[in-house]
ModelCIF file with pLDDT and N, C-alpha, C, O atoms, coordinates in Angstrom:
data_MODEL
#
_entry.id   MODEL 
#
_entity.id                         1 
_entity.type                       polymer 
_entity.pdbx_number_of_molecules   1 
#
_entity_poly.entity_id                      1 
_entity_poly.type                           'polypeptide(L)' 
_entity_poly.nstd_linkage                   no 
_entity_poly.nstd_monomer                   no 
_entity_poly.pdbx_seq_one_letter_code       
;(UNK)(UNK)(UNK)(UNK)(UNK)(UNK)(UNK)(UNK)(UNK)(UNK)(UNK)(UNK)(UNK)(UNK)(UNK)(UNK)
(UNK)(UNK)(UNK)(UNK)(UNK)(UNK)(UNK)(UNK)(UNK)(UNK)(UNK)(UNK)(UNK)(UNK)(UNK)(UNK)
(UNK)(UNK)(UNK)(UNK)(UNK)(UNK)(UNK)(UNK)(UNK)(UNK)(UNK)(UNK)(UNK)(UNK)(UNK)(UNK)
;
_entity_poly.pdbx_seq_one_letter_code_can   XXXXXXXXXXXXXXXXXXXXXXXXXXXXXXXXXXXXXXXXXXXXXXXX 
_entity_poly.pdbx_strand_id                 A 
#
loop_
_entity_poly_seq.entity_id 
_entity_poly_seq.num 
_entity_poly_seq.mon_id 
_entity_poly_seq.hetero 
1 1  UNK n 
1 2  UNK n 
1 3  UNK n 
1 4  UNK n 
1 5  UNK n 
1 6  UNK n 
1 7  UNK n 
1 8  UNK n 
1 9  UNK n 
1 10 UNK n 
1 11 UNK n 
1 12 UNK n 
1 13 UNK n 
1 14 UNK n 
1 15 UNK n 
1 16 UNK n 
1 17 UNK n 
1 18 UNK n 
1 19 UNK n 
1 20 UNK n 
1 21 UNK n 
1 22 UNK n 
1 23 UNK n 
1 24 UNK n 
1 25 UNK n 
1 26 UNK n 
1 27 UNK n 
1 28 UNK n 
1 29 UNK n 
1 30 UNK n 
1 31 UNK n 
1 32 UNK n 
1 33 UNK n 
1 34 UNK n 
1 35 UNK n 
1 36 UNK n 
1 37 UNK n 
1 38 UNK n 
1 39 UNK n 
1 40 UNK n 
1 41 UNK n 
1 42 UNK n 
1 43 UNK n 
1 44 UNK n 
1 45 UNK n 
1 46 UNK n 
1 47 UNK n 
1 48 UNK n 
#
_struct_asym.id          A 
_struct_asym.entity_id   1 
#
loop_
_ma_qa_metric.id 
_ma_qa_metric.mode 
_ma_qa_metric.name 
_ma_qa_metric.software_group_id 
_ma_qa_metric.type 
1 global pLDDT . pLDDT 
2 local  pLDDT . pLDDT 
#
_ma_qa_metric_global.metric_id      1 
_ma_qa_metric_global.metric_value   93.81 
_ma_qa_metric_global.model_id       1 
_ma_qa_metric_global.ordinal_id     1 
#
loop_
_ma_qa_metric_local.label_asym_id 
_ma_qa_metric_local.label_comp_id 
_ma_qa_metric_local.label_seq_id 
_ma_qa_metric_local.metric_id 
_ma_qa_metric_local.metric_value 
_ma_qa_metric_local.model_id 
_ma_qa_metric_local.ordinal_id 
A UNK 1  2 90.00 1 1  
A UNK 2  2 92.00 1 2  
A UNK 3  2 93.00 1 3  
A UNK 4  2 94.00 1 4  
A UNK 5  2 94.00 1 5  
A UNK 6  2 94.00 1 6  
A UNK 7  2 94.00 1 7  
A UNK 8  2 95.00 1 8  
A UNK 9  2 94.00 1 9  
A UNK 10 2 94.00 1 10 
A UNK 11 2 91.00 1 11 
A UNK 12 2 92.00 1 12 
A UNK 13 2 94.00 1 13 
A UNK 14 2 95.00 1 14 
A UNK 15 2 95.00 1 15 
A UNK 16 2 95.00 1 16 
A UNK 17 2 88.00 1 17 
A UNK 18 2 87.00 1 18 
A UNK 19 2 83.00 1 19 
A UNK 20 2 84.00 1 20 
A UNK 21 2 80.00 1 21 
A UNK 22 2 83.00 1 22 
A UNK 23 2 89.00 1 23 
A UNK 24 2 92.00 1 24 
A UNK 25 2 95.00 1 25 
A UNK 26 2 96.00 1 26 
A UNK 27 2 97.00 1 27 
A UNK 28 2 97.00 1 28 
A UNK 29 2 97.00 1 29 
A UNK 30 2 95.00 1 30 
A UNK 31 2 91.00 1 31 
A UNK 32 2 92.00 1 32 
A UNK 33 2 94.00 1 33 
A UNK 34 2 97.00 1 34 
A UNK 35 2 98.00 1 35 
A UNK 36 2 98.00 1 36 
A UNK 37 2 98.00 1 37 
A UNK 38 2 98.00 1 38 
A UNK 39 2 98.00 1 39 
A UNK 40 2 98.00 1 40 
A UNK 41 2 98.00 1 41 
A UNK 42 2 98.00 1 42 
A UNK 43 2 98.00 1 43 
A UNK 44 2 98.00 1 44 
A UNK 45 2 98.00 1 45 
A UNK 46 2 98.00 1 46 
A UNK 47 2 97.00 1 47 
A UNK 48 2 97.00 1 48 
#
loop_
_atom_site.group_PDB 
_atom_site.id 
_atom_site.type_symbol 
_atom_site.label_atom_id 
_atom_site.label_alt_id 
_atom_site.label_comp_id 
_atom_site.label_asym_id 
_atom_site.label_entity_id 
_atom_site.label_seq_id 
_atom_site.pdbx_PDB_ins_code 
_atom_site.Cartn_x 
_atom_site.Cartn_y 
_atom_site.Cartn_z 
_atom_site.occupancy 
_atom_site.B_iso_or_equiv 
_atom_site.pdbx_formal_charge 
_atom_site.auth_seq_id 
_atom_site.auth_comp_id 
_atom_site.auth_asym_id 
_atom_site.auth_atom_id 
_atom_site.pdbx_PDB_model_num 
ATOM 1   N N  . UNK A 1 1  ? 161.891 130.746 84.281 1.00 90.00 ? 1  UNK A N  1 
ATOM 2   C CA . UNK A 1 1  ? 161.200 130.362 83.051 1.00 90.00 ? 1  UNK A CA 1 
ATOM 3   C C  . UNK A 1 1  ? 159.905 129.621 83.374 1.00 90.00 ? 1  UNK A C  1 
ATOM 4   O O  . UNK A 1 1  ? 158.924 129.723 82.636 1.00 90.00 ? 1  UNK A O  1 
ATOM 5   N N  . UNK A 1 2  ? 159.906 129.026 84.257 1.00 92.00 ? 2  UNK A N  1 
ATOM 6   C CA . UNK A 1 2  ? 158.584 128.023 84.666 1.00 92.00 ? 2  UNK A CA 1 
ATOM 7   C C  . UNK A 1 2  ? 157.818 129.318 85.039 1.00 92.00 ? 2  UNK A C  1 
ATOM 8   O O  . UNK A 1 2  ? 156.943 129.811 84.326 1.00 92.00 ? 2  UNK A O  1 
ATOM 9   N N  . UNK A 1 3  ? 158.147 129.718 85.984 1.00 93.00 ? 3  UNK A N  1 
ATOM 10  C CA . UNK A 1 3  ? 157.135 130.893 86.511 1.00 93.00 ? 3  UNK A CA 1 
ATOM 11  C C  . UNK A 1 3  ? 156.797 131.683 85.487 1.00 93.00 ? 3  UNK A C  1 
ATOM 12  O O  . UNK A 1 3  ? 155.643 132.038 85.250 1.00 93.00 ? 3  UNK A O  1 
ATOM 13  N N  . UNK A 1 4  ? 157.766 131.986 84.852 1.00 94.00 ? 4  UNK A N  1 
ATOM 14  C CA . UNK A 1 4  ? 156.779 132.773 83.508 1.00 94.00 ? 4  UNK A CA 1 
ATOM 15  C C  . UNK A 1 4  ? 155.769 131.921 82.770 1.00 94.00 ? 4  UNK A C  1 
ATOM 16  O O  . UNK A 1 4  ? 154.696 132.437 82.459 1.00 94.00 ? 4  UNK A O  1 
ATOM 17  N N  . UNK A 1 5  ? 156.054 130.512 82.428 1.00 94.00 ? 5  UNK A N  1 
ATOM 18  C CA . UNK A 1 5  ? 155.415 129.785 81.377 1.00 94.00 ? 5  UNK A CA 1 
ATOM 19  C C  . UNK A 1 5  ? 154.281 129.519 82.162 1.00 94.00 ? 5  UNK A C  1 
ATOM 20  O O  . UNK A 1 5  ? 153.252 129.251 81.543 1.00 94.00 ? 5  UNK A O  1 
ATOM 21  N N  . UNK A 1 6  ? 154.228 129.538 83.827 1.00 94.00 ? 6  UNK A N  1 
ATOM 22  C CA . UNK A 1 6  ? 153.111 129.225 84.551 1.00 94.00 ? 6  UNK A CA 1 
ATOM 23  C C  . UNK A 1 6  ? 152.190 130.492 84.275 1.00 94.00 ? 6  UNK A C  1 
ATOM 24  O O  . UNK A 1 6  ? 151.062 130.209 83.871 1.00 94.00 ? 6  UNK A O  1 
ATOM 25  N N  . UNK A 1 7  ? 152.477 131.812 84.422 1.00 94.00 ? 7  UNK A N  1 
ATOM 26  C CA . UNK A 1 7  ? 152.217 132.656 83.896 1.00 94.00 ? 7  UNK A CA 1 
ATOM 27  C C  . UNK A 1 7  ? 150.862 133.258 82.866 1.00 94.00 ? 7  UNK A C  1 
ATOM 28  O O  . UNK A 1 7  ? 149.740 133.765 82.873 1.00 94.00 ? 7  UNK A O  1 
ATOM 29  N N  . UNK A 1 8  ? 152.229 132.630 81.834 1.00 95.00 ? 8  UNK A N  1 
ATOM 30  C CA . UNK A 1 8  ? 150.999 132.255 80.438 1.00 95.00 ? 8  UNK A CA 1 
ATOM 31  C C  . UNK A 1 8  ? 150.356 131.274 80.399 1.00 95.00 ? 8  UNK A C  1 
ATOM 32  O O  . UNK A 1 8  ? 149.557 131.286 79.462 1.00 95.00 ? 8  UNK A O  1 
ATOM 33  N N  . UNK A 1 9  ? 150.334 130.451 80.966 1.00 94.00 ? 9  UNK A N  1 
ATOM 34  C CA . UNK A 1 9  ? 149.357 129.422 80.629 1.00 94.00 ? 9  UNK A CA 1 
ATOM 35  C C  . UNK A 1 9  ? 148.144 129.991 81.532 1.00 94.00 ? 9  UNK A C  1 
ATOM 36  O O  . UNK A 1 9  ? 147.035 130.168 81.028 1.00 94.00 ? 9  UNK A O  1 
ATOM 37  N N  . UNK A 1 10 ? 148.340 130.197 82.547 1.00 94.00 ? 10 UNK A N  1 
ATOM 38  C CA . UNK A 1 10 ? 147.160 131.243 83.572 1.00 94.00 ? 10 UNK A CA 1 
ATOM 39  C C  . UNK A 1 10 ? 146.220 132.275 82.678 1.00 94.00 ? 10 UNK A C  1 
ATOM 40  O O  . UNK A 1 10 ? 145.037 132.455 82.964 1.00 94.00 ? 10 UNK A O  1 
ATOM 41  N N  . UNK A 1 11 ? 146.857 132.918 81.592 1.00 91.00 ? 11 UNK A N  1 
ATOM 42  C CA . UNK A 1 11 ? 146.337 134.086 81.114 1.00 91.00 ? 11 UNK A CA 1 
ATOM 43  C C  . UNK A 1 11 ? 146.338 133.505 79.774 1.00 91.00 ? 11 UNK A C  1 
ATOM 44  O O  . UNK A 1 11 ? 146.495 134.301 78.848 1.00 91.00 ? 11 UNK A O  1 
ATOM 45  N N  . UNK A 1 12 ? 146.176 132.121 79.463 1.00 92.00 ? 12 UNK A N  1 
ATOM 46  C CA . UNK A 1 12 ? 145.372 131.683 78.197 1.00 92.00 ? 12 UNK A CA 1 
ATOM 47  C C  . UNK A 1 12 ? 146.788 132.193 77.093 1.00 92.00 ? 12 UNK A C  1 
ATOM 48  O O  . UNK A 1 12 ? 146.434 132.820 76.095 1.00 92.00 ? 12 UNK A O  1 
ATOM 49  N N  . UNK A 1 13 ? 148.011 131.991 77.223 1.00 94.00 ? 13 UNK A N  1 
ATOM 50  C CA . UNK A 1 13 ? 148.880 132.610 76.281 1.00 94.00 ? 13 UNK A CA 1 
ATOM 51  C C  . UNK A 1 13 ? 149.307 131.304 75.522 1.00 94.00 ? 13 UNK A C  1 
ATOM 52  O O  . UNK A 1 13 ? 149.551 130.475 76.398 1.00 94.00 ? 13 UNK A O  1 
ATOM 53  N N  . UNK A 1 14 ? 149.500 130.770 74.321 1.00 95.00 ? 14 UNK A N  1 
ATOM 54  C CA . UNK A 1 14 ? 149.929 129.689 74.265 1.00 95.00 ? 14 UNK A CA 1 
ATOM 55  C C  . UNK A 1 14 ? 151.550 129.668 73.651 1.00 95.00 ? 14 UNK A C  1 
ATOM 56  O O  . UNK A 1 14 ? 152.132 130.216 72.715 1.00 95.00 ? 14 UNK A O  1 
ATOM 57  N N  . UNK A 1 15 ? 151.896 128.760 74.680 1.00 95.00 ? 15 UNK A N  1 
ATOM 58  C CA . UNK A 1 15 ? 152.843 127.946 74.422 1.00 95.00 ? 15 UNK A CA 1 
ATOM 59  C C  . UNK A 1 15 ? 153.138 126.759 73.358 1.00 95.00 ? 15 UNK A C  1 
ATOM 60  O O  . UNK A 1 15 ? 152.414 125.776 73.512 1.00 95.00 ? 15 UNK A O  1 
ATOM 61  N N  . UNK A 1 16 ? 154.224 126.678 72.145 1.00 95.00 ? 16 UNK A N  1 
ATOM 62  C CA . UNK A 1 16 ? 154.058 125.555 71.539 1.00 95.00 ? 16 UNK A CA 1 
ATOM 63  C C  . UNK A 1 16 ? 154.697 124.682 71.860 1.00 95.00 ? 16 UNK A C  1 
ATOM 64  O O  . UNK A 1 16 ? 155.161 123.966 70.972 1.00 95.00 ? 16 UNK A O  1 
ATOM 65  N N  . UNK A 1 17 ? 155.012 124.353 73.402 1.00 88.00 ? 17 UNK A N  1 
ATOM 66  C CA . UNK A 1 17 ? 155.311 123.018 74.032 1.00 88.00 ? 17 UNK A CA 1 
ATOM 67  C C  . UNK A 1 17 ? 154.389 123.060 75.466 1.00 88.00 ? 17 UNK A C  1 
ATOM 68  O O  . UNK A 1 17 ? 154.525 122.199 76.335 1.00 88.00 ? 17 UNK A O  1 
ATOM 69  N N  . UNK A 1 18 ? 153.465 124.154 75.574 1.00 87.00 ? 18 UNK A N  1 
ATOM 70  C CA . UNK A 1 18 ? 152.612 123.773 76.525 1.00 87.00 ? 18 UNK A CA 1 
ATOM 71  C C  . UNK A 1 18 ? 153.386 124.639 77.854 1.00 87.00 ? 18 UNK A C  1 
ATOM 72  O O  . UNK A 1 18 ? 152.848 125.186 78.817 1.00 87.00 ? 18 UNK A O  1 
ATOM 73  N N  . UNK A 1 19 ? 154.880 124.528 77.493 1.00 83.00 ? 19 UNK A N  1 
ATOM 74  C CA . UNK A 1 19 ? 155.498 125.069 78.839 1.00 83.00 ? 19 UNK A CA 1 
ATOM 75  C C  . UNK A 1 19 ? 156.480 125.768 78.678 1.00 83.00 ? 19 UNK A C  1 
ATOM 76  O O  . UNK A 1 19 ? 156.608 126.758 77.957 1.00 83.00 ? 19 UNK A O  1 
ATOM 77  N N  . UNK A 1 20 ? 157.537 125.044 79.654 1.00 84.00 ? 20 UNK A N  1 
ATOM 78  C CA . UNK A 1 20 ? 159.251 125.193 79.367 1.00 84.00 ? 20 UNK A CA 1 
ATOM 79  C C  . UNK A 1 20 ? 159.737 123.986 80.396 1.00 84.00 ? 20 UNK A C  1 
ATOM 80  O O  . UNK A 1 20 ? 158.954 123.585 81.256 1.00 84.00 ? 20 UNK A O  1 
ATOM 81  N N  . UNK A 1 21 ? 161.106 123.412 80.262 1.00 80.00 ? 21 UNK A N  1 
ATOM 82  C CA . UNK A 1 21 ? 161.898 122.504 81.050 1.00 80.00 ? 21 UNK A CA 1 
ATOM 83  C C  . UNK A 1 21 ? 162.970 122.929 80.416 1.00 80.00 ? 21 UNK A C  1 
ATOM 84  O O  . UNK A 1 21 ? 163.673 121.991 80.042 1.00 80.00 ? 21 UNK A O  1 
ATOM 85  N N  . UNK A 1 22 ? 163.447 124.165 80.098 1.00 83.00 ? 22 UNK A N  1 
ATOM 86  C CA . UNK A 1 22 ? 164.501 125.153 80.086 1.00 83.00 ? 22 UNK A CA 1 
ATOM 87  C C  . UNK A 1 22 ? 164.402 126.326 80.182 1.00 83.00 ? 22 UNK A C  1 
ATOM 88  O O  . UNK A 1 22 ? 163.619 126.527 81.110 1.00 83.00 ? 22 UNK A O  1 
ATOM 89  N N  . UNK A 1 23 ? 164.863 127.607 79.610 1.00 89.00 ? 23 UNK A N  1 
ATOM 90  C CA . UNK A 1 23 ? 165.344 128.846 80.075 1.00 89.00 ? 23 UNK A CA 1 
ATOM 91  C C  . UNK A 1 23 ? 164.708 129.862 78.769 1.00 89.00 ? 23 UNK A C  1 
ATOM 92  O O  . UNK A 1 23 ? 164.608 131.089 78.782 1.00 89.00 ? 23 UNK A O  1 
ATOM 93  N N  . UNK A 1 24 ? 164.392 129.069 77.856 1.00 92.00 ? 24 UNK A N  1 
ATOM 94  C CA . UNK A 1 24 ? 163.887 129.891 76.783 1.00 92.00 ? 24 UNK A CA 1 
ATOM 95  C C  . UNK A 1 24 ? 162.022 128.985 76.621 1.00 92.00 ? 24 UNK A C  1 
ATOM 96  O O  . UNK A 1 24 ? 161.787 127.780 76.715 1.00 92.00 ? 24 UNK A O  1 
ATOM 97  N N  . UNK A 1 25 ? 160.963 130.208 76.347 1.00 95.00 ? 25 UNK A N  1 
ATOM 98  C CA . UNK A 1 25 ? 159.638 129.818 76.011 1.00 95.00 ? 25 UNK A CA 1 
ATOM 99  C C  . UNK A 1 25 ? 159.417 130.492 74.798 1.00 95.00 ? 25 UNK A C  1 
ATOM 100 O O  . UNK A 1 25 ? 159.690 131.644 74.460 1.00 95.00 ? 25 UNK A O  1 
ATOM 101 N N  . UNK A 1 26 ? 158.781 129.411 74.107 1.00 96.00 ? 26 UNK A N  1 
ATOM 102 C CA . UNK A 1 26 ? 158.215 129.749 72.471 1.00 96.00 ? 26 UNK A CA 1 
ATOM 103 C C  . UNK A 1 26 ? 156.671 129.896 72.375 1.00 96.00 ? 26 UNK A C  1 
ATOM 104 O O  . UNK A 1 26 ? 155.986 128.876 72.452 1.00 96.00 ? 26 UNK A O  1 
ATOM 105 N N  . UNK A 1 27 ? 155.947 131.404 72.171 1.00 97.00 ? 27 UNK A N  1 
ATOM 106 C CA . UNK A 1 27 ? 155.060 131.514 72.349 1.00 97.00 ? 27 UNK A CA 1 
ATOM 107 C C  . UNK A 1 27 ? 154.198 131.507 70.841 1.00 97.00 ? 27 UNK A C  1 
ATOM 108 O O  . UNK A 1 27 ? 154.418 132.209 69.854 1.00 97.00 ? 27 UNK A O  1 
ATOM 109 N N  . UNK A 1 28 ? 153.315 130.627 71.007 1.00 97.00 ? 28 UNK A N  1 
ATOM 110 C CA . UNK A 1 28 ? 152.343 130.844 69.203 1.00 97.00 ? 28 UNK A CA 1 
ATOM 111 C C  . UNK A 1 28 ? 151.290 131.376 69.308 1.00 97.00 ? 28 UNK A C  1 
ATOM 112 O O  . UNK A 1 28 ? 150.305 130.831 69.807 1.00 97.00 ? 28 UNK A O  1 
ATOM 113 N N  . UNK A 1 29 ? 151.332 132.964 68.687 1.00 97.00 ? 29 UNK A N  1 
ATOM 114 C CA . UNK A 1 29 ? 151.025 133.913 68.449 1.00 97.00 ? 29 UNK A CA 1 
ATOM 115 C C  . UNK A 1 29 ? 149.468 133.519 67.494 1.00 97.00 ? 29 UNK A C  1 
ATOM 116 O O  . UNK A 1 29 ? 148.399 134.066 67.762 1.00 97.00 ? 29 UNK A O  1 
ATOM 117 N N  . UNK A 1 30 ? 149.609 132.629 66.537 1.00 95.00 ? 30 UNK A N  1 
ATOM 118 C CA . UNK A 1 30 ? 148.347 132.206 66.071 1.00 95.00 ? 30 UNK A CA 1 
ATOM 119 C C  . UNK A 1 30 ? 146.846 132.945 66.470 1.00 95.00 ? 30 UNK A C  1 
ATOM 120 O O  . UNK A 1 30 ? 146.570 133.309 67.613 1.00 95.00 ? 30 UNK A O  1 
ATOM 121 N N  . UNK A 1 31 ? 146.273 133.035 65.721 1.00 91.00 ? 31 UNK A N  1 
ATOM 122 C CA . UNK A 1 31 ? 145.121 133.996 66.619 1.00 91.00 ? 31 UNK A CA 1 
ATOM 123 C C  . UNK A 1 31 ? 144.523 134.983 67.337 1.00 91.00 ? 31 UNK A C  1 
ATOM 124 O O  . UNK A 1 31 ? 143.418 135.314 67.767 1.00 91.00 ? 31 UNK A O  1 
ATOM 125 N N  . UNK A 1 32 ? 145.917 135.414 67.302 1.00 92.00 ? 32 UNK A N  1 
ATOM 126 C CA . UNK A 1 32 ? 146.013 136.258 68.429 1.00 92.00 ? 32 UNK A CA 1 
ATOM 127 C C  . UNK A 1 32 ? 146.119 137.756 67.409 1.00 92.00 ? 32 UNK A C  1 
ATOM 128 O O  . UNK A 1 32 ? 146.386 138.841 67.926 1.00 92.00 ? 32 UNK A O  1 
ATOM 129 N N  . UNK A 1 33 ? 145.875 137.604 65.960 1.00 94.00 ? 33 UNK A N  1 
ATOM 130 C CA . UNK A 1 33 ? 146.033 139.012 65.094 1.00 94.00 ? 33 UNK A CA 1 
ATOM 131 C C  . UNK A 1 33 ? 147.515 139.340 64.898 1.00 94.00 ? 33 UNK A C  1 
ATOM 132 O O  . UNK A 1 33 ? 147.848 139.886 63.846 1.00 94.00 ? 33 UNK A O  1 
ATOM 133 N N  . UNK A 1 34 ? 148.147 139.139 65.540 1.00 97.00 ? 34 UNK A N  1 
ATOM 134 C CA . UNK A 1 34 ? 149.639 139.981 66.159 1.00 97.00 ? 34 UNK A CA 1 
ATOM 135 C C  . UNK A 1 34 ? 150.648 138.645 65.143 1.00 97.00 ? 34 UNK A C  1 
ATOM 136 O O  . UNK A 1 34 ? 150.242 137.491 65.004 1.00 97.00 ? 34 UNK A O  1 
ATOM 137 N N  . UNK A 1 35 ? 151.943 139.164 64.564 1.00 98.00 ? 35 UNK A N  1 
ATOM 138 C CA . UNK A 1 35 ? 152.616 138.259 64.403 1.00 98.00 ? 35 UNK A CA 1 
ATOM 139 C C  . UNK A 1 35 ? 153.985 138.381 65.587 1.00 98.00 ? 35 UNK A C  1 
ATOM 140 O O  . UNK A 1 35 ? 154.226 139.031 66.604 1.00 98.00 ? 35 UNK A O  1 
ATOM 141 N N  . UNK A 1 36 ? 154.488 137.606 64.969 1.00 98.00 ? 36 UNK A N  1 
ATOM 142 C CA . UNK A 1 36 ? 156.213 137.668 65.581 1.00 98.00 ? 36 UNK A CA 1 
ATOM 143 C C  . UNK A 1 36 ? 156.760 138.803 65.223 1.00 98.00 ? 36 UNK A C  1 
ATOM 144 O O  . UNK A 1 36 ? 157.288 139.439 66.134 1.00 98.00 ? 36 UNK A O  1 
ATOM 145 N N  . UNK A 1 37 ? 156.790 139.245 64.171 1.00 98.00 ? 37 UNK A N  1 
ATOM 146 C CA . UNK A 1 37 ? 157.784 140.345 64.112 1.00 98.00 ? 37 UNK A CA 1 
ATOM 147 C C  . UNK A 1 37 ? 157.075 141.953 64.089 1.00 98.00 ? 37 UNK A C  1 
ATOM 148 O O  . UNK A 1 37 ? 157.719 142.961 63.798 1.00 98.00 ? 37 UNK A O  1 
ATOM 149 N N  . UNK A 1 38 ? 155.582 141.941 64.471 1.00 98.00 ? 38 UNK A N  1 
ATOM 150 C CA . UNK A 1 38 ? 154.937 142.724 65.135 1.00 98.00 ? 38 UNK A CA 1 
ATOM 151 C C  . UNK A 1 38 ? 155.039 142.770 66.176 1.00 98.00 ? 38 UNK A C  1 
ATOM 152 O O  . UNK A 1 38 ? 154.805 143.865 66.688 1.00 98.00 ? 38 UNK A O  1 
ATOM 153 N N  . UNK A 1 39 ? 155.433 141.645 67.059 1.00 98.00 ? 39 UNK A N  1 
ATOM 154 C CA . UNK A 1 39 ? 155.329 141.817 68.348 1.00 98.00 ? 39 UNK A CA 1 
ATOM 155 C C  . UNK A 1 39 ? 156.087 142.125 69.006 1.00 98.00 ? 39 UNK A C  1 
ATOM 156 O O  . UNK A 1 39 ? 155.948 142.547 70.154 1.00 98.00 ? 39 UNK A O  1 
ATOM 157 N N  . UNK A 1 40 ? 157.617 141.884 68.053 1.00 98.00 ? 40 UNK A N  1 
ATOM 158 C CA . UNK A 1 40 ? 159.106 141.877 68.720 1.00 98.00 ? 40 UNK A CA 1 
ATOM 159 C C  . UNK A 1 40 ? 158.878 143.077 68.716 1.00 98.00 ? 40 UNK A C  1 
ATOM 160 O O  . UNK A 1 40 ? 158.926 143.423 69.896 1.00 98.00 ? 40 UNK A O  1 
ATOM 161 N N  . UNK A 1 41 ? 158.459 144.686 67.535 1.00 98.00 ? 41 UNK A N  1 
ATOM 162 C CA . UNK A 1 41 ? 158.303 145.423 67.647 1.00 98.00 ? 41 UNK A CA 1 
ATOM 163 C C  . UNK A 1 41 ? 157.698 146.330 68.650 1.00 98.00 ? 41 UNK A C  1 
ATOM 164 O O  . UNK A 1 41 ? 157.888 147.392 69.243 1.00 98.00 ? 41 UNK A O  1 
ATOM 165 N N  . UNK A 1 42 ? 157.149 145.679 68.567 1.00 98.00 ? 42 UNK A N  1 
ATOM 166 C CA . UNK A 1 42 ? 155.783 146.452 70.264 1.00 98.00 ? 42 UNK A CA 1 
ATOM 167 C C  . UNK A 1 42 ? 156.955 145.988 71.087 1.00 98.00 ? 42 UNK A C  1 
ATOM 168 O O  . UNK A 1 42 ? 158.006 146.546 70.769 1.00 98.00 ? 42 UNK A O  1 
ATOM 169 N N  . UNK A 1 43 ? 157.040 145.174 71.994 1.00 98.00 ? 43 UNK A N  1 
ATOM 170 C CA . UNK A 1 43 ? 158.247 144.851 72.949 1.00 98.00 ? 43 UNK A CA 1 
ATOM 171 C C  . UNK A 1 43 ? 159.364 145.816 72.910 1.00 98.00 ? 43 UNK A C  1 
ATOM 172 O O  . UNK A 1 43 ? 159.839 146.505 73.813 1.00 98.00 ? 43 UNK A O  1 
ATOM 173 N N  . UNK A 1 44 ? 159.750 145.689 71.379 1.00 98.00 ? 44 UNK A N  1 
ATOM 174 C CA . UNK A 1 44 ? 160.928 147.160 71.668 1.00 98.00 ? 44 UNK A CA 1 
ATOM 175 C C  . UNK A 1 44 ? 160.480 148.260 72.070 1.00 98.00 ? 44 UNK A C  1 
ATOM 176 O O  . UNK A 1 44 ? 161.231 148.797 72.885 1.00 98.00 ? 44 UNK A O  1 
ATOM 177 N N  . UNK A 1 45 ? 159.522 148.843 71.823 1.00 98.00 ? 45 UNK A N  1 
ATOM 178 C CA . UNK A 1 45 ? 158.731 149.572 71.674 1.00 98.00 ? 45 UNK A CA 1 
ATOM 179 C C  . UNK A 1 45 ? 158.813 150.377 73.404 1.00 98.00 ? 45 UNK A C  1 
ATOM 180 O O  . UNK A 1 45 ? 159.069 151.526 73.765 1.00 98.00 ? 45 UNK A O  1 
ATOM 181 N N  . UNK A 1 46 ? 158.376 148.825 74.312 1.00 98.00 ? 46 UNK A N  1 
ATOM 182 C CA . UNK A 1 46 ? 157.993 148.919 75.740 1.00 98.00 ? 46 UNK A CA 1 
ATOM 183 C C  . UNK A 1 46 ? 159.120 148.403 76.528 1.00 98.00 ? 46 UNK A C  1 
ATOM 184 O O  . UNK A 1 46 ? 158.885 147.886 77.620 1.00 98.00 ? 46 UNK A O  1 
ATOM 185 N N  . UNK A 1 47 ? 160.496 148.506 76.019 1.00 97.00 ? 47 UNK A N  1 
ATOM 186 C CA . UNK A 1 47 ? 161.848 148.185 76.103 1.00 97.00 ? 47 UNK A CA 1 
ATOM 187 C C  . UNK A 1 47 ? 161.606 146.594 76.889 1.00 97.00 ? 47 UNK A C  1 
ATOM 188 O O  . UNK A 1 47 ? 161.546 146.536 78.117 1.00 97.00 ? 47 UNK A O  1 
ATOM 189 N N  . UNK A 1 48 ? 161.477 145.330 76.015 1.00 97.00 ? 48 UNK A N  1 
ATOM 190 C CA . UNK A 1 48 ? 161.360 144.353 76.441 1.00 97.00 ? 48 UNK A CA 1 
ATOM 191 C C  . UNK A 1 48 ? 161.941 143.692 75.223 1.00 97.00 ? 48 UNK A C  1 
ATOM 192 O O  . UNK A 1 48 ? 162.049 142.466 75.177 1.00 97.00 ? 48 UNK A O  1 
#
């Protein structure tokens, strides 16, 4: 999870705690055009 959240923070993705110091990351989509349940879509989409 760190390595991923290190990840996104590298590639400007935001995090709405900045990180993780557990096993699950919450990403805010804000700005980014895309919502949550557009995105979960695309992800299925690209089996993720």
């Amino acid at each position: 999870a760190q390595a991923l959240a290190a990840s996104f923070k590298a590639n400007n993705v935001n995090m709405v705690s900045g990180g993780t110091d557990n096993h699950l990351i919450l990403l805010d989509l804000r700005g980014t055009g895309v919502t949550g349940k557009e995105l979960e879509h695309r992800l299925d989409a690209v089996n993720i």
